[in-house]
Protein backbone atom coordinates (compact mmCIF):
# COMPACT_ATOMS: atom_id res chain seq x y z
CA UNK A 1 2.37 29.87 -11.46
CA UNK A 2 -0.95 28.05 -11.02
CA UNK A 3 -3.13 29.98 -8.33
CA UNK A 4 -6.82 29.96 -7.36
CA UNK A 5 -8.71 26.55 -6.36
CA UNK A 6 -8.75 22.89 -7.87
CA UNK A 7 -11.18 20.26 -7.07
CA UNK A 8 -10.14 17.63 -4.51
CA UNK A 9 -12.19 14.76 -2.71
CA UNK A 10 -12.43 16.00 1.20
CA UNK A 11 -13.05 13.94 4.54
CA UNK A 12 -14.89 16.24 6.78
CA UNK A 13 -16.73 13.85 9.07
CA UNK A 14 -16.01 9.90 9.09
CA UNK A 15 -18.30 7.27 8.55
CA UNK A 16 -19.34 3.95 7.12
CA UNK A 17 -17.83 4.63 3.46
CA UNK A 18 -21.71 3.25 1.95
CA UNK A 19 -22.74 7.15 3.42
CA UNK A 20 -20.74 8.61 1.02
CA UNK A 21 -18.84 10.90 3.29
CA UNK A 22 -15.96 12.12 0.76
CA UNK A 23 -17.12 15.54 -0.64
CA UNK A 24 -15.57 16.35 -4.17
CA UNK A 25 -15.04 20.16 -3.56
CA UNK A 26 -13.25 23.33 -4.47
CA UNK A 27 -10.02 23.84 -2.24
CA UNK A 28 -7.23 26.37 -2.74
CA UNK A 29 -3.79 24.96 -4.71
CA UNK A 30 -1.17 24.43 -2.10
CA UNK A 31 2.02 26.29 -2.80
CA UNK A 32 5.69 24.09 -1.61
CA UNK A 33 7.29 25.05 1.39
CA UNK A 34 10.75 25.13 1.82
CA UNK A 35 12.33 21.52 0.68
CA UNK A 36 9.31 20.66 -1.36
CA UNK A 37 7.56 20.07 -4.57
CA UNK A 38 4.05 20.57 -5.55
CA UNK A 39 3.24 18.32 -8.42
CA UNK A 40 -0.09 18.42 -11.20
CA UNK A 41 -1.23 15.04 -10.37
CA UNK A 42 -2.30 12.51 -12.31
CA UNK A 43 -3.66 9.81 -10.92
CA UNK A 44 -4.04 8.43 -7.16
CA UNK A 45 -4.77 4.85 -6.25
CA UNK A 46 -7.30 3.67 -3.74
CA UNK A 47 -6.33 1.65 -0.80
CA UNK A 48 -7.56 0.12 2.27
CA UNK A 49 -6.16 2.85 4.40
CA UNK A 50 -8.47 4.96 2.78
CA UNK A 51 -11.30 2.95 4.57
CA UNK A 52 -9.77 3.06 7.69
CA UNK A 53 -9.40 6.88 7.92
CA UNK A 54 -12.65 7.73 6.52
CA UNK A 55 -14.67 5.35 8.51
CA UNK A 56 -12.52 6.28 11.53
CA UNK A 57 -10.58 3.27 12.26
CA UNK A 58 -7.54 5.03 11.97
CA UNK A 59 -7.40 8.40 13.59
CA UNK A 60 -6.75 11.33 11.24
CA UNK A 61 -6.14 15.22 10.95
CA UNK A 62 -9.63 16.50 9.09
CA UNK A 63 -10.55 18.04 7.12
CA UNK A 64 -8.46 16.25 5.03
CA UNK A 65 -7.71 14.94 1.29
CA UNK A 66 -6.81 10.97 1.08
CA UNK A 67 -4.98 9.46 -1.07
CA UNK A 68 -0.92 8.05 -0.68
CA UNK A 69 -0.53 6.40 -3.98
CA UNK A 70 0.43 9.44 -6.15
CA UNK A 71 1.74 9.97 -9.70
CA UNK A 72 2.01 13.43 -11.12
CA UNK A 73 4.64 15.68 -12.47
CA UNK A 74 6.85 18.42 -10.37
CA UNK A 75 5.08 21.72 -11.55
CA UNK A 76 6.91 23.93 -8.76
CA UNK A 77 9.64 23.93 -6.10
CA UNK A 78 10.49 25.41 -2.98
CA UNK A 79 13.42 26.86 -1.59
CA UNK A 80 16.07 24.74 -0.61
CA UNK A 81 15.01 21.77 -3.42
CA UNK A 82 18.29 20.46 -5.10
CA UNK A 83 17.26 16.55 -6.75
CA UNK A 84 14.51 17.50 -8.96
CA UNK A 85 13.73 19.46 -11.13
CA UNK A 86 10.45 20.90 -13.10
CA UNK A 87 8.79 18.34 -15.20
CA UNK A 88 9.93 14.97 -13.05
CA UNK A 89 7.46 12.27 -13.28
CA UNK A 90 7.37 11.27 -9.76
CA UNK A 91 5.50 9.47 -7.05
CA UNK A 92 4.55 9.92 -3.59
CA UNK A 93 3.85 6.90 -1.10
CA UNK A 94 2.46 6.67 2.26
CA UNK A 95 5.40 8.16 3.94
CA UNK A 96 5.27 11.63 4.23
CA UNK A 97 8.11 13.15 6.99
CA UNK A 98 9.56 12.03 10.00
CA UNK A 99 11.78 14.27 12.53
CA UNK A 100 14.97 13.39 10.92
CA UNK A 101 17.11 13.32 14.21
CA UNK A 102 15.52 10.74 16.61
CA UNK A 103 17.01 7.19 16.66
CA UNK A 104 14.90 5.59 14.49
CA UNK A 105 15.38 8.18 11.53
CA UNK A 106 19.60 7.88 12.27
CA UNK A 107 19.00 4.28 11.82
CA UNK A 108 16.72 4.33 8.44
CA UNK A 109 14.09 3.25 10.62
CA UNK A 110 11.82 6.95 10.11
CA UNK A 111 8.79 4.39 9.68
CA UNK A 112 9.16 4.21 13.64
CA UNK A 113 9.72 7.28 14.18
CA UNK A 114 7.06 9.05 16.89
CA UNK A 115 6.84 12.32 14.80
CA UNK A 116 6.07 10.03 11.44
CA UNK A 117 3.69 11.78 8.86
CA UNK A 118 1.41 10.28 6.30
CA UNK A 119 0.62 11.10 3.20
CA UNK A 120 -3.26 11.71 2.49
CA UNK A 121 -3.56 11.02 7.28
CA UNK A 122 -1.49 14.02 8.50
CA UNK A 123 -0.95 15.93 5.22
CA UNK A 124 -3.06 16.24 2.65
CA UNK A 125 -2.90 13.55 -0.40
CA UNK A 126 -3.43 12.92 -3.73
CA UNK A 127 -7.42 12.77 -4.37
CA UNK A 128 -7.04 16.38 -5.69
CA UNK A 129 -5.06 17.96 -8.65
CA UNK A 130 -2.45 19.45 -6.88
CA UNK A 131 -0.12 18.73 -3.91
CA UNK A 132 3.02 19.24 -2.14
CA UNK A 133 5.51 16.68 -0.98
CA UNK A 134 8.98 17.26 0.76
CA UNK A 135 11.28 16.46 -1.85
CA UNK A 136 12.66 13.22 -0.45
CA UNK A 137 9.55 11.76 -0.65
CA UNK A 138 8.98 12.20 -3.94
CA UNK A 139 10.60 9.24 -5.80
CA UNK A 140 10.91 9.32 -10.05
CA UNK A 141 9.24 6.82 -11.21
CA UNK A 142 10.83 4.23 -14.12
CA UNK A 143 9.63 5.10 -17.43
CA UNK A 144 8.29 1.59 -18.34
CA UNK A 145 5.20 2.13 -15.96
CA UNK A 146 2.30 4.12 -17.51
CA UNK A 147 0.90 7.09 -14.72
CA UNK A 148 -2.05 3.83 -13.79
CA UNK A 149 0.31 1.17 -13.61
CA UNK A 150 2.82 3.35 -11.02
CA UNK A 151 0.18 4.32 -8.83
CA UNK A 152 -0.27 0.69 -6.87
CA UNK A 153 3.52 0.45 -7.13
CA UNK A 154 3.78 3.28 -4.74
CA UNK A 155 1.66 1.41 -1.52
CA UNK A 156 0.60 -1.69 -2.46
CA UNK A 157 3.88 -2.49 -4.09
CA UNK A 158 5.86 -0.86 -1.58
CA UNK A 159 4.31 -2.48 1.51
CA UNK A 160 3.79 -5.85 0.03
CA UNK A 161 7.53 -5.71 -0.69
CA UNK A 162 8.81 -4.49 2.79
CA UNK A 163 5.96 -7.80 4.42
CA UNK A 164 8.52 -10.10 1.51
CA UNK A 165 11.43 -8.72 2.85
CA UNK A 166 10.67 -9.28 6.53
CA UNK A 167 9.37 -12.41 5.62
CA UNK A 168 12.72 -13.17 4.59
CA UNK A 169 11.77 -15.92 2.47
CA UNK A 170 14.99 -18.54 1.25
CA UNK A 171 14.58 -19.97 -2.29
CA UNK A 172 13.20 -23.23 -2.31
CA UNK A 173 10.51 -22.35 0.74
CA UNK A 174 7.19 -22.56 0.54
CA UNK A 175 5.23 -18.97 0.93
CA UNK A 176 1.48 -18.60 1.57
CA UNK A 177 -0.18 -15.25 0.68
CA UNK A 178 -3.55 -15.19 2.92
CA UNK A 179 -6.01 -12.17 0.62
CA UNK A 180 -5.16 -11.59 -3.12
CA UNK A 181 -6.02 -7.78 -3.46
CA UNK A 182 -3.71 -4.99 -4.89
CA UNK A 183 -0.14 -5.54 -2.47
CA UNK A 184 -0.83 -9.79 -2.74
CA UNK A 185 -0.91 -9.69 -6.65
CA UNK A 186 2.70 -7.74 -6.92
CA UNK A 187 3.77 -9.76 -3.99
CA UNK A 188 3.77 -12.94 -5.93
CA UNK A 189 5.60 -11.30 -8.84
CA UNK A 190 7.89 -10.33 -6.77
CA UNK A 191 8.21 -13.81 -5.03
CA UNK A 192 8.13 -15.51 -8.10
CA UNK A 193 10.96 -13.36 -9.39
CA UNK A 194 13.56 -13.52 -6.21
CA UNK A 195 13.02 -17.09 -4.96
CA UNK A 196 11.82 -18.87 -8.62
CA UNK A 197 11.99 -22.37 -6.94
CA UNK A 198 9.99 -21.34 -4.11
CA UNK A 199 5.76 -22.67 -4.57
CA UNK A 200 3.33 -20.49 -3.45
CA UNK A 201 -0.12 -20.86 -1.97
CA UNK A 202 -2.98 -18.62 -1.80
CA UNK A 203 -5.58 -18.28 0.08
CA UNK A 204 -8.63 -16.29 -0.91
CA UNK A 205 -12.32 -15.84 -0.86
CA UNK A 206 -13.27 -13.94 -3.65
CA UNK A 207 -13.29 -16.38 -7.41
CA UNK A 208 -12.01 -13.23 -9.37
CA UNK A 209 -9.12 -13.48 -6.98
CA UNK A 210 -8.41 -16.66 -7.09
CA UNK A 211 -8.39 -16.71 -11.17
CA UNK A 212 -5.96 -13.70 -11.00
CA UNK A 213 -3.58 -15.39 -8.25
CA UNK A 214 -3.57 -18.47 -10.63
CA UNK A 215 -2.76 -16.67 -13.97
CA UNK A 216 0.13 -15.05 -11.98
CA UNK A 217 1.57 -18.30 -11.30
CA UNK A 218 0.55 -19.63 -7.52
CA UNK A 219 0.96 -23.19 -7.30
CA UNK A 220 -2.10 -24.10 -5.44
CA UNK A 221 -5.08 -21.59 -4.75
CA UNK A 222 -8.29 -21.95 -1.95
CA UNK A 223 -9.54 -20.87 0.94
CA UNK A 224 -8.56 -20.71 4.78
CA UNK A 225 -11.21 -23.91 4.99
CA UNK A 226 -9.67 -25.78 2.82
CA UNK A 227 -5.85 -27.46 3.70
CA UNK A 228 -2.66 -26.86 0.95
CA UNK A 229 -0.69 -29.23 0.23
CA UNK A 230 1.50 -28.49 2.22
CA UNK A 231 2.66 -26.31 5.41
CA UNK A 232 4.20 -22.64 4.52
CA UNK A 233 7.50 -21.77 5.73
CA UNK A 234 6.57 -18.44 5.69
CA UNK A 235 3.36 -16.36 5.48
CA UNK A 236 2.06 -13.25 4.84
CA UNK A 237 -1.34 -11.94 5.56
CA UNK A 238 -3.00 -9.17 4.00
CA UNK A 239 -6.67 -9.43 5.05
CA UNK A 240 -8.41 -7.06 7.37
CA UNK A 241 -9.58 -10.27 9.57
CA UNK A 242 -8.18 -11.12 12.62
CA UNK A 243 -9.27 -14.62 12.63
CA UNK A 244 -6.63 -15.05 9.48
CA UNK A 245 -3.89 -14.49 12.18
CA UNK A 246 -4.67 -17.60 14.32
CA UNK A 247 -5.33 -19.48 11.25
CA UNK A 248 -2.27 -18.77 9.50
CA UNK A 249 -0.15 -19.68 12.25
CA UNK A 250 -2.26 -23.11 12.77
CA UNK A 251 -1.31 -23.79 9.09
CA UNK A 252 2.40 -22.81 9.69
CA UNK A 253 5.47 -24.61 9.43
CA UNK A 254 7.74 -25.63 12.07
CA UNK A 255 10.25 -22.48 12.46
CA UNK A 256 8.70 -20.44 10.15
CA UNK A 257 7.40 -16.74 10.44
CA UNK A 258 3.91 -15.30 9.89
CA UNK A 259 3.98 -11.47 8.69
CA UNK A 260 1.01 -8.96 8.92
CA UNK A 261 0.97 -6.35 6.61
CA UNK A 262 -2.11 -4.30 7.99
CA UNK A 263 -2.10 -0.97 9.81
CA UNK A 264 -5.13 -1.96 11.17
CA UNK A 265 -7.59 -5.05 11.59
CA UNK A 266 -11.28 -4.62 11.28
CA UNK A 267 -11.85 -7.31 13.96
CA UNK A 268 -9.82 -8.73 16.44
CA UNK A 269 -6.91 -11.42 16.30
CA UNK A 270 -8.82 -14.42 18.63
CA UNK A 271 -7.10 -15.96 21.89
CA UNK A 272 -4.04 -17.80 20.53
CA UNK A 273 -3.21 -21.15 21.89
CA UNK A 274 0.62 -21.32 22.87
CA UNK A 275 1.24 -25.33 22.08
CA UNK A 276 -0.86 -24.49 18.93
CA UNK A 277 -0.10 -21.65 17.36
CA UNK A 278 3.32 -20.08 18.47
CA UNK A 279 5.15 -23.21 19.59
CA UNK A 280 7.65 -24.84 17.59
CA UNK A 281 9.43 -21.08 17.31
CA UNK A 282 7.20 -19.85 15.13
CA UNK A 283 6.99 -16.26 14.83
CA UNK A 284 5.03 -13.16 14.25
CA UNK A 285 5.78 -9.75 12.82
CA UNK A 286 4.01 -6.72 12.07
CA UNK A 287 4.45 -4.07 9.34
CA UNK A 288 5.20 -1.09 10.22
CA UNK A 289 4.49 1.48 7.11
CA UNK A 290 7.69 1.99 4.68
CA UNK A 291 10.76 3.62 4.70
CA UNK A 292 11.92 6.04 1.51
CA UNK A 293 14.64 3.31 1.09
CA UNK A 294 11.61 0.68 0.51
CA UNK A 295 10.42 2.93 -2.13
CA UNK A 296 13.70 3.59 -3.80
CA UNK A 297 14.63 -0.20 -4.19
CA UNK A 298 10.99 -1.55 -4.88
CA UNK A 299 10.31 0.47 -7.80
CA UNK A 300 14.32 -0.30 -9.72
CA UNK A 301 13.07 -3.70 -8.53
CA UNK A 302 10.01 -3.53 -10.12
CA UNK A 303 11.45 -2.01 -13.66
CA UNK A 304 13.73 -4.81 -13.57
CA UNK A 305 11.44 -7.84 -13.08
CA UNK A 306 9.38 -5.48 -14.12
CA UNK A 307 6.50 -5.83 -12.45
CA UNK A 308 3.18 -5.60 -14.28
CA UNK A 309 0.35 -4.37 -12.09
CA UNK A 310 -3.64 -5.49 -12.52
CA UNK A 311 -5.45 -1.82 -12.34
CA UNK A 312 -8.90 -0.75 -12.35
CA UNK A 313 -9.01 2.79 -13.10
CA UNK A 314 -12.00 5.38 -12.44
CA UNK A 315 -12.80 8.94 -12.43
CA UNK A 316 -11.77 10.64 -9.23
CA UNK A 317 -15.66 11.72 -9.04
CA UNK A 318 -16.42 7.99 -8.17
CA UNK A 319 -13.96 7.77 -5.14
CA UNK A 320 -16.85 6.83 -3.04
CA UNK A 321 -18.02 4.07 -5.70
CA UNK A 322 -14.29 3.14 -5.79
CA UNK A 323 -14.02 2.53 -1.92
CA UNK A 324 -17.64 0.94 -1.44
CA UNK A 325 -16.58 -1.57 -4.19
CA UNK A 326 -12.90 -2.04 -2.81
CA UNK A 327 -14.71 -2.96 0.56
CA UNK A 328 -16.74 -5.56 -0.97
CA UNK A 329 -13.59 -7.10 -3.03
CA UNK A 330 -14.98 -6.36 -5.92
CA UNK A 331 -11.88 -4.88 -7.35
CA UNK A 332 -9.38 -6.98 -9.22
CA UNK A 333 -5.76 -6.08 -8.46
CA UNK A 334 -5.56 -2.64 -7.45
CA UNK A 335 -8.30 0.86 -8.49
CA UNK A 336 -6.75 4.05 -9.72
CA UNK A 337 -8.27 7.06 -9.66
CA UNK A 338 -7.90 9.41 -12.76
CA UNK A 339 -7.53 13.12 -11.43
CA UNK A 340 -6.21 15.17 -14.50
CA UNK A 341 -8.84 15.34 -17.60
């Protein structure tokens, strides 16, 4: 039984991520509850959402430890755990808990749910060597991903595959992928995979990106400026701009359906013009976090396609590095953080 302290990277006090405000520390290692695991971990991946809560975008319980993209191995159980066991290689995602009676839980809907937890928001995460996890969220992972290649399966992968399934792209439709970073870049294998006479257009900013989306496979790459070739039947943005969301739908096919997968946008979405943009029944839906089910099927998807993720990976020292550089886009596909030594 491991006892005493561990380092972890804290969130005290938010602000601008260039400050530096994450403080690798000394914290005690959590013991499970009843119903959950505590796991060594391994590695964590660094999102957007990490930006969000530390330079207080997104409201969050703090002092805190980020971090919702976990891989590590079960190294103790509660009372009460029954579907794993000691030594599991699993994962934990974004989803943390939800109530488990209200509507939206009954229904498989516990991303809606109004008493929703987050991993690395409202309980601590993974930017540490230990932590705890109910059991149900703690999925095993497929042994053909390494501990770095899981990691961006577990958000990026998971989100980017709940935005294709509400996207509900038919085979033979066109889909546009607006930002290229860590959920866009298993999106498109993922497209590419279910719908393989579908054509796919991205737009991005960054050249790096636009190299990677083209080695994946996207049939015409450039920027919101410049016009595809043709118009999308479905969209999905992944960019923290709000000006992609008018743009998008401007570029959108008749009857199709723009999808935002973002928690949060770091400016506005402009005035929309009705006869414009909407018009024409076109559509807009949000993203609403992941359920365990999302999880579950993603990652057999994933084996099966399988899924091969672009990863970055970095000591879990440099998670302030990690996020300044992530805010820039200077990351190609998704960053990992390396926690055990």
């Amino acid at each position: 039984m491991v006892k005493g302290v561990m380092r972890a990277q804290v969130l005290i006090e938010t602000g601008p991520i260039e400050s530096r405000p994450l403080r690798l520390t000394d914290v005690p290692v959590p013991e499970p509850g009843p119903n959950q695991v505590r796991l060594r971990v391994s590695v964590c991946g660094a999102c957007h959402t990490e930006l969000d809560e530390i330079e207080g975008r997104l409201p969050t319980t703090r002092p805190i430890v980020p971090g919702h993209q976990v891989v590590g191995r079960v190294d103790m159980m509660g009372s009460g755990v029954t579907d794993l066991a000691v030594g599991d290689r699993v994962g934990v995602a974004w989803f943390f808990s939800a109530c488990g009676v209200c509507r939206f839980c009954h229904a498989g809907y516990e991303n809606l749910c109004p008493q929703a937890q987050w991993t690395g928001k409202d309980a601590n995460g993974g930017y540490a060597e230990w932590m705890v996890a109910p059991m149900e969220s703690a999925y095993r992972l497929p042994d053909r991903f390494t501990d770095p290649q899981a990691a961006p399966l577990l958000c990026a992968g998971v989100i980017g595959y709940r935005a294709f399934r509400l996207a509900g792209l038919q085979d033979g439709e066109t889909l546009a992928l607006y930002g290229f970073g860590a959920s866009a870049h298993i999106v498109i294998q993922v497209a590419k995979h279910s719908c393989p006479a579908s054509r796919i257009f991205v737009f991005t900013r960054g050249e790096s990106h636009r190299q990677l989306a083209a080695r994946l496979g996207a049939d015409w790459v450039g920027t919101v400026a410049e016009t595809a070739p043709d118009r999308p039947d479905k969209s999905i943005d992944f960019t923290p701009s709000g000006e992609v969301v008018r743009d998008a739908l401007a570029h959108l096919q008749r009857g199709g359906r723009l999808v935002i997968n973002a928690i949060r946008k770091a400016s506005p979405v402009p005035p929309l013009d009705y006869g414009t943009h909407l018009w024409e029944e076109r559509e807009i839906k949000s993203v609403a976090n992941v359920t365990r089910r999302d999880a579950r099927d993603f990652l057999a998807l994933a084996a099966a396609v399988p899924i091969v993720p672009e990863v970055e990976e970095f000591p879990l020292e440099a998670a302030n590095d990690v996020l300044i550089r992530l805010k820039a886009g200077r990351i190609e596909g998704a960053a990992v953080l390396r926690v055990a030594t």
